[in-house]
Structures are given as C-alpha cells and as structure tokens.
N, C-alpha and C. Protein backbone atom coordinates (compact mmCIF):
# COMPACT_ATOMS: atom_id res chain seq x y z
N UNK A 1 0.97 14.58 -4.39
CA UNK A 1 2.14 14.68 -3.49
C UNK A 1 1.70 14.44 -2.06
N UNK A 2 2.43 13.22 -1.28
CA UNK A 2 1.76 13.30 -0.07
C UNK A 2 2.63 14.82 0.86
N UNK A 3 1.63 14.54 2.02
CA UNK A 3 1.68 15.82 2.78
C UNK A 3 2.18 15.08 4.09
N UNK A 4 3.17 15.77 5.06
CA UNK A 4 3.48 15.65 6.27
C UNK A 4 2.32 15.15 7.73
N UNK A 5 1.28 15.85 7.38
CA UNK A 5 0.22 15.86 8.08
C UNK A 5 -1.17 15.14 7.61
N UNK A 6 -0.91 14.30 6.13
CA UNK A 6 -2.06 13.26 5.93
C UNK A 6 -2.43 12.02 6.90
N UNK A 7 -3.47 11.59 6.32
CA UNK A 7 -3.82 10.02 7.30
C UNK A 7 -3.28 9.02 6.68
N UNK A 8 -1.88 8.01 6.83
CA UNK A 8 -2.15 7.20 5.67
C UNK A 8 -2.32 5.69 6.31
N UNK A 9 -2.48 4.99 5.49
CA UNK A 9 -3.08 3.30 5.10
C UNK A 9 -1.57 3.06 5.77
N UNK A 10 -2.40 1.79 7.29
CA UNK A 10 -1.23 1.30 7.88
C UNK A 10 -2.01 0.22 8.24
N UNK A 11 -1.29 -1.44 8.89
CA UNK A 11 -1.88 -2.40 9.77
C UNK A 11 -0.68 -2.60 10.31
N UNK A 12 -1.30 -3.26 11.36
CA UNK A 12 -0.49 -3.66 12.57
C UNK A 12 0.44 -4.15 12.53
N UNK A 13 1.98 -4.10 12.80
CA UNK A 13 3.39 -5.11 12.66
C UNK A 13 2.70 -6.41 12.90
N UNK A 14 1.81 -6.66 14.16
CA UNK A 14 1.46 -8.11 14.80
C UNK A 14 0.50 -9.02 14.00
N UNK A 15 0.07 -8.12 12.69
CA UNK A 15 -0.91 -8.91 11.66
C UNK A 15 0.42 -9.00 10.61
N UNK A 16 1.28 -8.59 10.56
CA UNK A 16 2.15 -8.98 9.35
C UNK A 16 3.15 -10.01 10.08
N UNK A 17 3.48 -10.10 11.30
CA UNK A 17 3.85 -11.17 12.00
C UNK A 17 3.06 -12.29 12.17
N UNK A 18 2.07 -12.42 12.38
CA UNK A 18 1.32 -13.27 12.29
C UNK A 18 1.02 -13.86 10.71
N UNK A 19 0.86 -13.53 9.93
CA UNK A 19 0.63 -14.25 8.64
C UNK A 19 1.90 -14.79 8.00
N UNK A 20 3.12 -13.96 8.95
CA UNK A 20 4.94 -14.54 8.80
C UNK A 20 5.97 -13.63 8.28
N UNK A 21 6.43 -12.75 9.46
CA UNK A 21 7.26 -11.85 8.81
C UNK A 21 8.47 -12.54 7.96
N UNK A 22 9.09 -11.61 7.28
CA UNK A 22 9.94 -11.76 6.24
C UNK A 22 11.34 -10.49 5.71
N UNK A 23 11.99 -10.92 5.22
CA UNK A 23 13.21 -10.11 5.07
C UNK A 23 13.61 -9.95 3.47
N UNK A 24 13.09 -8.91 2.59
CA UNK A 24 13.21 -8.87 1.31
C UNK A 24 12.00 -9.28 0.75
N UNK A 25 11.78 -9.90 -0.30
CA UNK A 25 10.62 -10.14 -1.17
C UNK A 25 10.21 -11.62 -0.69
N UNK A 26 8.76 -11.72 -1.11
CA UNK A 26 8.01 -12.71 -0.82
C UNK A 26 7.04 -12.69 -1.65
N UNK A 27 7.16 -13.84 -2.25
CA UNK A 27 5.75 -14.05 -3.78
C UNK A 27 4.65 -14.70 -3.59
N UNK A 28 4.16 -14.96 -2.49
CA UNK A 28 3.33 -15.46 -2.06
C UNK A 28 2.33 -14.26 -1.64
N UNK A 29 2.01 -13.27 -2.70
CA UNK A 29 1.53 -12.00 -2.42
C UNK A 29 0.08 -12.58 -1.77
N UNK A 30 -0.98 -13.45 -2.65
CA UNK A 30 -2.36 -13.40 -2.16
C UNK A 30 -2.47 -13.97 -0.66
N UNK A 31 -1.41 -14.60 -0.31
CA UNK A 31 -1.62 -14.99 1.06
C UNK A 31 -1.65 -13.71 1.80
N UNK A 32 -0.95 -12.82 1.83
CA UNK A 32 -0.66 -11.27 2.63
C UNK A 32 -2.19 -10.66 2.03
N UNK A 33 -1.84 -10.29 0.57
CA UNK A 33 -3.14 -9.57 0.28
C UNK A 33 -4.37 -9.50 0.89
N UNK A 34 -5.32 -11.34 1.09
CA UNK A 34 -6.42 -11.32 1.49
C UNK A 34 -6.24 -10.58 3.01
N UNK A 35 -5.51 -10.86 3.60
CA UNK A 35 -5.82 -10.51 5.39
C UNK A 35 -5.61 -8.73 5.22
N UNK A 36 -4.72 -8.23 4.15
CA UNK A 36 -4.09 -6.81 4.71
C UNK A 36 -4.94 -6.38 4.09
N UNK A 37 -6.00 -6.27 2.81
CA UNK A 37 -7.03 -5.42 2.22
C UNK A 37 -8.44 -5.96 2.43
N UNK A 38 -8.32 -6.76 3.91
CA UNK A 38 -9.56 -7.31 4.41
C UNK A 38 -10.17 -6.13 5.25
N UNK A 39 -11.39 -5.66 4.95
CA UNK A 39 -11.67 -4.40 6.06
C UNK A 39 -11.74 -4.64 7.25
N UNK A 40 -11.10 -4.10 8.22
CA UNK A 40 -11.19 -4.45 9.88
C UNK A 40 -9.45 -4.34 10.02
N UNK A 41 -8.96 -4.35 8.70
CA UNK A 41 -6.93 -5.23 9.34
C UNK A 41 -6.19 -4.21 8.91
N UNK A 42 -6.94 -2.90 8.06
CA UNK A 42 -5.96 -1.88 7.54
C UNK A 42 -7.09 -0.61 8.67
N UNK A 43 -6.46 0.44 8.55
CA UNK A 43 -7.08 1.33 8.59
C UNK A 43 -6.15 2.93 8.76
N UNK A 44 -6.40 3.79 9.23
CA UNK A 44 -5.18 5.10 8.98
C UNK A 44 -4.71 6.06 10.09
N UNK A 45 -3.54 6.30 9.52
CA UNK A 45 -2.66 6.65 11.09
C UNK A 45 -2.19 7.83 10.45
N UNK A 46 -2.04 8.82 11.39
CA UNK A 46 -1.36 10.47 10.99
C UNK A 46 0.14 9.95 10.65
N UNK A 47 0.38 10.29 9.69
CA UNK A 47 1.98 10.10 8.56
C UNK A 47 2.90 10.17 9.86
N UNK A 48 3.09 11.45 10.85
CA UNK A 48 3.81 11.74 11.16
C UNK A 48 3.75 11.10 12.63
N UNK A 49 2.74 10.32 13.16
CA UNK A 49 3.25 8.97 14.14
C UNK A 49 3.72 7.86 13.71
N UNK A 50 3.16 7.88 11.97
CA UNK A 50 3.11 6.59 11.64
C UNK A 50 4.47 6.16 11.25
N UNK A 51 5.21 7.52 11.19
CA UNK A 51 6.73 7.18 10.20
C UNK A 51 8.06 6.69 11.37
N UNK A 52 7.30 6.91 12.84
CA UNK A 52 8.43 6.71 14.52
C UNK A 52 7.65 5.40 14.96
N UNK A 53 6.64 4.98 14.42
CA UNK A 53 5.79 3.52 15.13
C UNK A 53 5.91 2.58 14.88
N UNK A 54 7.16 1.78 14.99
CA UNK A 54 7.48 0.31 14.50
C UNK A 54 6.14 -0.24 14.73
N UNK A 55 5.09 -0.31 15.75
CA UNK A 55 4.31 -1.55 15.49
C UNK A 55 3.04 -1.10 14.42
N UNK A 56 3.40 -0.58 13.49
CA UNK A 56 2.62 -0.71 12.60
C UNK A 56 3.34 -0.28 11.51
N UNK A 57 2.57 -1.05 10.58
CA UNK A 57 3.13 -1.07 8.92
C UNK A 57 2.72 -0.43 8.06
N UNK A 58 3.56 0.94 7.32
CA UNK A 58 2.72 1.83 6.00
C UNK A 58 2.72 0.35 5.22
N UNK A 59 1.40 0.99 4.37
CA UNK A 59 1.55 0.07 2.85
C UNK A 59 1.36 0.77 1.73
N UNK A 60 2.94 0.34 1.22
CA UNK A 60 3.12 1.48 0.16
C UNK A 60 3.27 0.37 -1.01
N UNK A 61 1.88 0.86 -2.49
CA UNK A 61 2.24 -0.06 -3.55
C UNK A 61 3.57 0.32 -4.09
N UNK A 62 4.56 -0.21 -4.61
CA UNK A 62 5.85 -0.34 -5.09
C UNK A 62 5.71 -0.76 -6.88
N UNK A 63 5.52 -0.09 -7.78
CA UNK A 63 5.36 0.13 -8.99
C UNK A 63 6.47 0.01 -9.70
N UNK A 64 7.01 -1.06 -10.74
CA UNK A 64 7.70 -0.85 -10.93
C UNK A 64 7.26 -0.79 -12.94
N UNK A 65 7.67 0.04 -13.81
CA UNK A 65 6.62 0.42 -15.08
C UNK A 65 8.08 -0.58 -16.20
N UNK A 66 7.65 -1.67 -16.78
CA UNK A 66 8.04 -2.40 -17.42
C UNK A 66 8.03 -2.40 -19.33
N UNK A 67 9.23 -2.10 -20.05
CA UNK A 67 8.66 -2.24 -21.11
C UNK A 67 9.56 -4.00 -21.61
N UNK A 68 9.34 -4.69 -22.15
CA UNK A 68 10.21 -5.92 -22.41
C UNK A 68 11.00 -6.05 -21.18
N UNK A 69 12.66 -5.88 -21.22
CA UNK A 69 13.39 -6.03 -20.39
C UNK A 69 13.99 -5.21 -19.55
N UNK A 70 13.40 -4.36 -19.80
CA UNK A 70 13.98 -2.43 -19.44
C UNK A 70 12.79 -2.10 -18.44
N UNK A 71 13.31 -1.40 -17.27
CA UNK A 71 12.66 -0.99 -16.38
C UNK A 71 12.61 0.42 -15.98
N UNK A 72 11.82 1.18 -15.89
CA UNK A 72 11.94 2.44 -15.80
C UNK A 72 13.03 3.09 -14.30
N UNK A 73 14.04 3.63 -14.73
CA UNK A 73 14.78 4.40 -13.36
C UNK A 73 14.30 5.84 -13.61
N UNK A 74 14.61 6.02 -12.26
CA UNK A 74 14.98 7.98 -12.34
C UNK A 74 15.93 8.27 -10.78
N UNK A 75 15.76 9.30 -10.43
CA UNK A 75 16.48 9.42 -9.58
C UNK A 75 15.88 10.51 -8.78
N UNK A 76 15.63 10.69 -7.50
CA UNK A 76 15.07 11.17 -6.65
C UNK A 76 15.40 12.68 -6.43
N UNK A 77 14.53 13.95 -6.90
CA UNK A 77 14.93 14.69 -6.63
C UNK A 77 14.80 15.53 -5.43
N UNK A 78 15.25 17.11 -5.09
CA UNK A 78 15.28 17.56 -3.91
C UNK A 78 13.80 17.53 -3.42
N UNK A 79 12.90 17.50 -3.96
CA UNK A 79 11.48 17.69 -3.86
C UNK A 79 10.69 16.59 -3.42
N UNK A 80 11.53 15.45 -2.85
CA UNK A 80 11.30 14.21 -3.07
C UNK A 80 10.55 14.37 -1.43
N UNK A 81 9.33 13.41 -1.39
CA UNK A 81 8.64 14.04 -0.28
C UNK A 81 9.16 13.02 1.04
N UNK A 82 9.68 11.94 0.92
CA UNK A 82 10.69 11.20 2.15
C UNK A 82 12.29 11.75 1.89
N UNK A 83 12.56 12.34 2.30
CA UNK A 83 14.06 13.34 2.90
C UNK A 83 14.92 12.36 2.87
N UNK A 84 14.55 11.07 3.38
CA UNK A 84 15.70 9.86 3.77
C UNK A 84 15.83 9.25 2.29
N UNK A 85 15.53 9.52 1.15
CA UNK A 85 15.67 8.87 0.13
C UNK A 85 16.04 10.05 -1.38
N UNK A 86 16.42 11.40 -0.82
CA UNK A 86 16.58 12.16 -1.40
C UNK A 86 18.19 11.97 -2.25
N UNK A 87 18.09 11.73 -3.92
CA UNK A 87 19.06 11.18 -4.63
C UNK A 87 20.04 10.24 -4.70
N UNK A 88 18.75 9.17 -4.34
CA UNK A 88 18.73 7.69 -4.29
C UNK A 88 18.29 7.58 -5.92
N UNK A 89 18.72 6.55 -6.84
CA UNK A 89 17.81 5.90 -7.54
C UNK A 89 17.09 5.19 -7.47
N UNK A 90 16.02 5.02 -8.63
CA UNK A 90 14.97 4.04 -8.11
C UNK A 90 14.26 3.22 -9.40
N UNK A 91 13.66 2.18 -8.86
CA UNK A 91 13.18 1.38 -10.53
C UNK A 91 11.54 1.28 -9.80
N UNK A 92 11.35 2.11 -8.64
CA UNK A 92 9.93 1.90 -8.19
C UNK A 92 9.42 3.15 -7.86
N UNK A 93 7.97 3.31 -8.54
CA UNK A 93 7.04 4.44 -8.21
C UNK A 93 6.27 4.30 -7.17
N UNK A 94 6.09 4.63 -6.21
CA UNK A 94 5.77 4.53 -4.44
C UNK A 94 5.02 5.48 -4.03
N UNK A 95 4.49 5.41 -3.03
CA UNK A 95 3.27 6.40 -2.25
C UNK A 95 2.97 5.81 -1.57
N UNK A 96 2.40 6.81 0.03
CA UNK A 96 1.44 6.19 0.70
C UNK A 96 0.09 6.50 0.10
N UNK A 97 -0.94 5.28 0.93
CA UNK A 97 -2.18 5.22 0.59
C UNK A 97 -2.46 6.23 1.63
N UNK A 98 -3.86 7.16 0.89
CA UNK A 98 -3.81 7.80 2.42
C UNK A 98 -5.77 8.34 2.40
N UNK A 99 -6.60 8.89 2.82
CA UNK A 99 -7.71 9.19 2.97
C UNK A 99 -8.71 9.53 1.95
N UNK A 100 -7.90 10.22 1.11
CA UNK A 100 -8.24 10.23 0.12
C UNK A 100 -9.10 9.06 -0.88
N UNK A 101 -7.92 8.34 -0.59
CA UNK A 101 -8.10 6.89 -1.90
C UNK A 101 -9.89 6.10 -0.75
N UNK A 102 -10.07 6.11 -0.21
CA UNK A 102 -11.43 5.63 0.60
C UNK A 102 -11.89 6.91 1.88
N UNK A 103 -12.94 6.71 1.48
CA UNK A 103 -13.99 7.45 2.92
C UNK A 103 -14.33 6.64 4.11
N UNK A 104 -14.12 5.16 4.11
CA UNK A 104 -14.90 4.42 4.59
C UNK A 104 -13.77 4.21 6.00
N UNK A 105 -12.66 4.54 6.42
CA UNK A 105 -11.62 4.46 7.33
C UNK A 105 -10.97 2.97 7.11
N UNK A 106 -11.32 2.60 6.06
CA UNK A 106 -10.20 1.60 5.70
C UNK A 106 -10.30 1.06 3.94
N UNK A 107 -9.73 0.12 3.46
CA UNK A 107 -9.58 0.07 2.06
C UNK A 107 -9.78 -1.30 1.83
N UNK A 108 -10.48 -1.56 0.84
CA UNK A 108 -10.83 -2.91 0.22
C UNK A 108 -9.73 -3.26 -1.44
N UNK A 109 -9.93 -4.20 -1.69
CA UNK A 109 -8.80 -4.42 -2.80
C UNK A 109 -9.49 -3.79 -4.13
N UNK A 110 -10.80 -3.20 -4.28
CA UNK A 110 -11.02 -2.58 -5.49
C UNK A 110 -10.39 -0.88 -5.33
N UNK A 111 -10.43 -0.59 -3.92
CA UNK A 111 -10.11 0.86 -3.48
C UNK A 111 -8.66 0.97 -3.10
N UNK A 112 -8.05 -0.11 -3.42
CA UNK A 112 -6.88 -0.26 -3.18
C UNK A 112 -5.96 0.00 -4.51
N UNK A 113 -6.64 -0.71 -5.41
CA UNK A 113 -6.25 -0.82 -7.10
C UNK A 113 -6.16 0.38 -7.92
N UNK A 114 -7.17 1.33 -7.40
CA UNK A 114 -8.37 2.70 -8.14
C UNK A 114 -6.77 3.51 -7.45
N UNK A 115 -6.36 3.23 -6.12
CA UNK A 115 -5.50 4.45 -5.51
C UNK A 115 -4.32 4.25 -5.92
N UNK A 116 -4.02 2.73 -6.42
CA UNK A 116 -2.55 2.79 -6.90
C UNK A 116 -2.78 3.32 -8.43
N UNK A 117 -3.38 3.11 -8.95
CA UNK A 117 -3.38 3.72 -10.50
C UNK A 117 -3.39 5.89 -9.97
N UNK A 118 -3.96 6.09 -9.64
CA UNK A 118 -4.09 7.20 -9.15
C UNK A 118 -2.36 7.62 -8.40
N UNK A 119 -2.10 7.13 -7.60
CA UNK A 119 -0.74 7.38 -7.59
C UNK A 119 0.05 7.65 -8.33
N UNK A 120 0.37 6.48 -9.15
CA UNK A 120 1.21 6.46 -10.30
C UNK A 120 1.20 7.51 -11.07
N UNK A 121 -0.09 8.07 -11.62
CA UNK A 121 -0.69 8.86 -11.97
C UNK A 121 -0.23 10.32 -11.68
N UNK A 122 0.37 10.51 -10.69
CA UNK A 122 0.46 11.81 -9.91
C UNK A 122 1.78 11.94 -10.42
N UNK A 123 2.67 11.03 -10.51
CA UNK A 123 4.16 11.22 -10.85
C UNK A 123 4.61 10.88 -12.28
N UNK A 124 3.60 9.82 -13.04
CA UNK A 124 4.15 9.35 -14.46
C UNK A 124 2.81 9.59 -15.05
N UNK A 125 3.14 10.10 -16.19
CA UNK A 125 2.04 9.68 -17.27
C UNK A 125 2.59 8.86 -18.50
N UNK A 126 1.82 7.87 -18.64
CA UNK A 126 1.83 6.75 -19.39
C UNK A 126 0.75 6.96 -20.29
N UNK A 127 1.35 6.39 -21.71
CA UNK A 127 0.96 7.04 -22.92
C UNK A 127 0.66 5.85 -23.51
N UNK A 128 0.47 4.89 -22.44
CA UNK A 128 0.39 3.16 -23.33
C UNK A 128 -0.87 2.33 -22.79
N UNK A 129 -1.10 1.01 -23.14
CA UNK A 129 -1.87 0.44 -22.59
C UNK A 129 -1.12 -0.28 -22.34
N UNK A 130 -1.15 -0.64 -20.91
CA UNK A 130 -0.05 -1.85 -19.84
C UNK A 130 -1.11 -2.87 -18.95
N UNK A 131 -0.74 -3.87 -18.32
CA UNK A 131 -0.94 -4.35 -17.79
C UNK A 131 -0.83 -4.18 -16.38
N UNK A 132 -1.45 -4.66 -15.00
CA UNK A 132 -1.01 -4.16 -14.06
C UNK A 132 -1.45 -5.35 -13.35
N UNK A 133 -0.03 -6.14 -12.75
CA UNK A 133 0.27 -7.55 -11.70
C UNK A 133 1.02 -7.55 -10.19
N UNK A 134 0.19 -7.46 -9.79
CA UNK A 134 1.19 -7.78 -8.17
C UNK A 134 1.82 -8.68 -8.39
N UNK A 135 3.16 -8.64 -7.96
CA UNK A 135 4.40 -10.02 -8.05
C UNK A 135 4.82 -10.81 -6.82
N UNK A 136 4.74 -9.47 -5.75
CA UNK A 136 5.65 -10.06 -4.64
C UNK A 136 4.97 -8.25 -3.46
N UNK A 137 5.48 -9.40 -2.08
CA UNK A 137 5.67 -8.50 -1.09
C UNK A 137 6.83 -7.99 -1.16
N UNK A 138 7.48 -6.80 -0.27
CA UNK A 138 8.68 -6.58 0.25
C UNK A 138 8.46 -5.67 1.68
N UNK A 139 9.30 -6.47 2.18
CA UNK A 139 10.11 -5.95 3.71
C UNK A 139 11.39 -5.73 3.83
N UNK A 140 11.90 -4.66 4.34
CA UNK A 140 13.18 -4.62 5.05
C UNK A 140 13.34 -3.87 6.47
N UNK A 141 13.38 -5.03 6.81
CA UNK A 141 13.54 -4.23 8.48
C UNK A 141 15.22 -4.00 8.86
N UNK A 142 16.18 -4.05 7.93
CA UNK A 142 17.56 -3.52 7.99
C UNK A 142 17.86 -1.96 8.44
N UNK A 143 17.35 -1.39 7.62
CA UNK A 143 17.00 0.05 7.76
C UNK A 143 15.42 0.71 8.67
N UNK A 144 15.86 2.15 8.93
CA UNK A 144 14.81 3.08 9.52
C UNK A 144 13.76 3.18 8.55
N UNK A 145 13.73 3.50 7.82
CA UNK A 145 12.67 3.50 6.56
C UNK A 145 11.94 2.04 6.76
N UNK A 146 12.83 1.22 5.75
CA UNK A 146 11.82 0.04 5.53
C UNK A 146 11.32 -0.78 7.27
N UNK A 147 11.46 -0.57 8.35
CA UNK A 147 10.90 -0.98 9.51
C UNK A 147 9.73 -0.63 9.66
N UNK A 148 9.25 0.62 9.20
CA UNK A 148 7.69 1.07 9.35
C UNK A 148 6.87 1.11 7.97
N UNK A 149 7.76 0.40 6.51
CA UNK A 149 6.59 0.08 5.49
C UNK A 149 6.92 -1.11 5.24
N UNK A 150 5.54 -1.78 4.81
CA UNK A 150 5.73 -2.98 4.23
C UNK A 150 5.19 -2.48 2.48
N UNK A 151 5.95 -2.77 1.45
CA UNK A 151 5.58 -2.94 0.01
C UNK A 151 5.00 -4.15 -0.36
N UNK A 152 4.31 -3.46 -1.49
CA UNK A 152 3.41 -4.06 -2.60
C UNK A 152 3.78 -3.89 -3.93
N UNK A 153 4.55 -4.90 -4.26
CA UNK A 153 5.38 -4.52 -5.68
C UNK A 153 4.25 -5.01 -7.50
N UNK A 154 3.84 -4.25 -7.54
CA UNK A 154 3.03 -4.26 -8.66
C UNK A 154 4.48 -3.85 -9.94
N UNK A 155 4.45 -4.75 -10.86
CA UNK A 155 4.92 -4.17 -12.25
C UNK A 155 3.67 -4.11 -13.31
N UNK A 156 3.58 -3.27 -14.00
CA UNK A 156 2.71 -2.61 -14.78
C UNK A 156 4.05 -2.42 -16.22
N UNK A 157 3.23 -3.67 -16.84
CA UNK A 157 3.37 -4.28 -18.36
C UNK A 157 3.66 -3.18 -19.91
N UNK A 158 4.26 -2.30 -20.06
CA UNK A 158 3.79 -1.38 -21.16
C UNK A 158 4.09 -2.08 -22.36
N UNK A 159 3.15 -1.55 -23.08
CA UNK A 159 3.06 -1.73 -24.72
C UNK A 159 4.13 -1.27 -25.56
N UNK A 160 4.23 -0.01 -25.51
CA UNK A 160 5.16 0.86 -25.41
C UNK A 160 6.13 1.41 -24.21
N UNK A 161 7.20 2.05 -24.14
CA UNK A 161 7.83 2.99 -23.34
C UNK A 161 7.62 4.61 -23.80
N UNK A 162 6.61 4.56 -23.34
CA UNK A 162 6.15 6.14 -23.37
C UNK A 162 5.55 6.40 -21.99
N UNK A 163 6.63 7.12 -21.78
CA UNK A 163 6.05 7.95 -20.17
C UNK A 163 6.56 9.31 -20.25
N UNK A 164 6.21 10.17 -19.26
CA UNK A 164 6.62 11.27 -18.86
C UNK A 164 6.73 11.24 -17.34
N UNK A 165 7.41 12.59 -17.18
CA UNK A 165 7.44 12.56 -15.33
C UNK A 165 6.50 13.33 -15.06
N UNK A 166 5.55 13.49 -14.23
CA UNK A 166 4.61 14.75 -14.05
C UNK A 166 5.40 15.82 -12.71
N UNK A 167 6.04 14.75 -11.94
CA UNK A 167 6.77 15.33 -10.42
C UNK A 167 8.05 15.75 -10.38
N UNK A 168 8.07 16.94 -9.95
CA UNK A 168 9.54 17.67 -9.88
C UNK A 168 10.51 16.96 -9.23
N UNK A 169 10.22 15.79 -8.37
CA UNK A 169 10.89 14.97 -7.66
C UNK A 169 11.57 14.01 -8.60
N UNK A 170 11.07 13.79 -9.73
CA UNK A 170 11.41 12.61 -10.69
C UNK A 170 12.61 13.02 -11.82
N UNK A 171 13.87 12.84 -11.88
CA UNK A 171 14.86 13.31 -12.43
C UNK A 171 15.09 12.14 -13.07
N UNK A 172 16.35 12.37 -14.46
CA UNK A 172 17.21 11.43 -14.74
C UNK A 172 16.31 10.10 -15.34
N UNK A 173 15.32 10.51 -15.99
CA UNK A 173 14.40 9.33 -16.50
C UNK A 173 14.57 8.42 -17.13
N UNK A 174 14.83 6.97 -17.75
CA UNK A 174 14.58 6.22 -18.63
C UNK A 174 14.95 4.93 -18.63
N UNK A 175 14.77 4.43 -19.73
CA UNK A 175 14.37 2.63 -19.06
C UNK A 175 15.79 1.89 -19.80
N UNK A 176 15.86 1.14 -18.56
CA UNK A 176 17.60 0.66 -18.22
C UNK A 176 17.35 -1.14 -18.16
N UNK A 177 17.95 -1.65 -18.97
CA UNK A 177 17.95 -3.39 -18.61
C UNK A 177 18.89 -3.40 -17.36
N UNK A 178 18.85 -5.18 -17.13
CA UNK A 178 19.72 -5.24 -15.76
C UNK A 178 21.13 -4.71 -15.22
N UNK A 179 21.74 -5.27 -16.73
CA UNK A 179 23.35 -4.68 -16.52
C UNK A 179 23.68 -3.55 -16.49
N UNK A 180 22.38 -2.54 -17.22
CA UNK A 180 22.61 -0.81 -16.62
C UNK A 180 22.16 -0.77 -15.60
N UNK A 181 21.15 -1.09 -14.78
CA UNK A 181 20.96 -1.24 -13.40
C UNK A 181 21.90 -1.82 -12.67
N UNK A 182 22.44 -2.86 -12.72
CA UNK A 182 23.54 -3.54 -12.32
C UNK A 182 25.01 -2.20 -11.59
N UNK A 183 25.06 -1.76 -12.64
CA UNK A 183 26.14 -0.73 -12.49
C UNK A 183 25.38 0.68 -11.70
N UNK A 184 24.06 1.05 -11.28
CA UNK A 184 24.23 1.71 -10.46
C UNK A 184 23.38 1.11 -9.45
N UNK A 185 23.49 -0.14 -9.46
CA UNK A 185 23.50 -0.51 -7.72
C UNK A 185 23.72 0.20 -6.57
N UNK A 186 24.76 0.25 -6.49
CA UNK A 186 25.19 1.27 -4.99
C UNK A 186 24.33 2.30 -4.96
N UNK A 187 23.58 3.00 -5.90
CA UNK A 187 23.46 4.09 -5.40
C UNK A 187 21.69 4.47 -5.51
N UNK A 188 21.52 2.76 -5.67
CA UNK A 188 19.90 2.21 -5.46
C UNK A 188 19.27 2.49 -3.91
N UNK A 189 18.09 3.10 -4.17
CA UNK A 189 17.51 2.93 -3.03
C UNK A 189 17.39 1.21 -2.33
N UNK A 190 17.23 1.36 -1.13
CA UNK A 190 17.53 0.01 -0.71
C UNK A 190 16.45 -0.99 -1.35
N UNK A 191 15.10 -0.31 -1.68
CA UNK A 191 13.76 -1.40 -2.10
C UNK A 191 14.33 -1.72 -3.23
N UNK A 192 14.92 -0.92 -4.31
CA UNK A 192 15.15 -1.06 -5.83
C UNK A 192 15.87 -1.98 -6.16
N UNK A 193 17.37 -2.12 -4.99
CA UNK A 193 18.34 -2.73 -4.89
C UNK A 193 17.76 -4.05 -4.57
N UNK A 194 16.91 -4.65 -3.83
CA UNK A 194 15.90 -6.08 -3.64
C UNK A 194 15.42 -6.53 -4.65
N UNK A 195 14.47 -5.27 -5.58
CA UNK A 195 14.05 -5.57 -6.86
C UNK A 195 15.23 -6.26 -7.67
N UNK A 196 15.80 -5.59 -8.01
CA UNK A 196 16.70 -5.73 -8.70
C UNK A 196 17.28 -7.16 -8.81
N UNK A 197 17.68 -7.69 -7.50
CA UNK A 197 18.48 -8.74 -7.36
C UNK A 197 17.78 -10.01 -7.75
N UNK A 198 16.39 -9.86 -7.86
CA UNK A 198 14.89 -10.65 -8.27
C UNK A 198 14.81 -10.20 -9.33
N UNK A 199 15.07 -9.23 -10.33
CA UNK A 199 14.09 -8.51 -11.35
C UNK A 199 14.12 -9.67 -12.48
N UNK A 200 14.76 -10.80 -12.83
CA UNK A 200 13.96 -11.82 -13.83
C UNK A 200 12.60 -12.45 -13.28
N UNK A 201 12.90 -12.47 -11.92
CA UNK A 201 11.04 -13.30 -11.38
C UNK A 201 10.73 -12.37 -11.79
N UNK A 202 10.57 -11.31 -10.94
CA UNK A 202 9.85 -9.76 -11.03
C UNK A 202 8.60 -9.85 -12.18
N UNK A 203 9.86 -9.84 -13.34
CA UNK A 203 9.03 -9.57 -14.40
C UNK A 203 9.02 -10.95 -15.23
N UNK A 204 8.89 -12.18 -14.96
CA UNK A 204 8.45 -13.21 -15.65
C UNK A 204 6.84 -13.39 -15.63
C-alpha cells in the first residue's frame, strides 16, 4: 500500500515533452521506455510534492490482467489510497514506483519489471501462469490526476482467470468483455475509460 509520505519514481514533464507529449495512449512504448528507465532520466520525489508538481511525471505501471477477451474490473474501495479515484471502476492495477523497488536513487528496466510484478502482487494474487507485455503509453493531461502521471500499460496474459483481491481497496471483482465494460463506462476511471476505447489493440 503506498504511503502519503513515500519517495516515488518521477521524470521530468520536459523529458516527456521532449521525446513528444501526447493525449491518451501511444504504442510506440520502446521509444518512451529507453529514455524514461535510462538511469540519470528517472529518479524520486516525496509523493506529496510530487502529486501538486506539474513539471514532473509519476510513473505509474497500468496493469491491466487479461484472460481471452475478458478483462479484469473491480471497483475502488474507501481504502483506496488516491481519494480522487475513490469508487471509480477500473480494468487497471496501478501503483507508484517508489524506494523500495531500487536503492540505487533511480530504476533501470530490470528494477522496473521486479517492482511491477511486486505491485500487482500487493493487490491481486494470481493463481496462473500469464504473460507480461507493455502495449502502450498513456497520458491525460484533461484532468488533475492524470497531469502529474504518465502510465505504463502492461497487460499480463492469464492462462486461466484465477485471481483473488489481496487489498481492501479492491471491491466488486471479475472479468467483464467489452460490452460489459461498455455499459459501465461512465463510471470508469478516466485511464480505464482510454483503455477501453483501445482495448482490441490493447490486447491483440
């Protein structure tokens, strides 16, 4: 569970401008990847400057747990550790990166990989052997939220649909094709609602 007062994994708005900002998803992930998990271009900022500091970007992996055509939802409960997204739905498992996941004051793409499995980890347990693919970036600078993260949308392949929730935050569990997603649109968190409108690339 992150904490109010952790360090987490941020780079500069002016390095995500520079490689070409963007509005919604972008699949041209390894172009972003190499520069943002290059050591020198990430490094960590106290949560609680980092969440009022437009010029810099959380990077939060964006998980979304895939079985065939069905995507895992739940729905955000009171425990949910961003307040601004409290009973929102969602088709993505999220976290900041934060001190923990490296010692070294910044993160390389093997220490990057080790912390998103570890995330995931904290909120789902998965009872399968899956696959795990970065697809796409996402930005939204529409909203207060998405202005200070940029996502990393990994879907992770299951064999099965066997999960559990481990986090009291995680309500209302189970895996929904498009047209049940479709119908609770509105009441999608705004990242999910992006996914969503993509979710055949997503998961091709």
């Amino acid at each position: 569970m992150n904490s109010p007062d952790e360090n987490i994994l941020v780079i500069k708005r002016s390095l995500f401008d520079q490689l070409g900002s963007f509005q919604g998803l972008n699949f041209e992930s390894e172009k972003y990847l190499r520069a943002i998990l290059s050591r020198g271009n990430n490094f960590f900022l106290p949560r609680t400057r980092a969440e009022k500091d437009s010029t810099h970007k959380q990077i939060i992996p964006y998980v979304l747990l895939a079985h065939g055509d069905k995507v895992l939802y739940y729905v955000r409960g009171k425990k949910a550790g961003e307040q601004r997204l409290v009973a929102k739905g969602s088709i993505g498992i999220g976290g900041h990166m934060n001190e923990s996941d490296e010692s070294l004051f910044a993160l390389d793409a093997a220490a990057y990989r080790a912390g998103v499995e570890r995330e995931v980890a904290e909120e789902i347990r998965i009872d399968t052997k899956f696959d795990d693919r970065i697809v796409a970036l996402l930005n939204d600078d529409s909203t207060e939220v998405g202005r200070v993260h940029l996502g990393i949308v990994h879907i992770f392949k299951l064999a099965e649909p066997k999960v559990e929730k481990r986090e009291a935050m995680i309500t209302n569990v189970g895996f929904l094709d498009k047209r049940e997603l479709l119908a609770r649109r509105d009441s999608l968190e705004t990242w999910s609602q992006i996914c969503l409108d993509s979710l055949e690339r997503l998961l091709a």
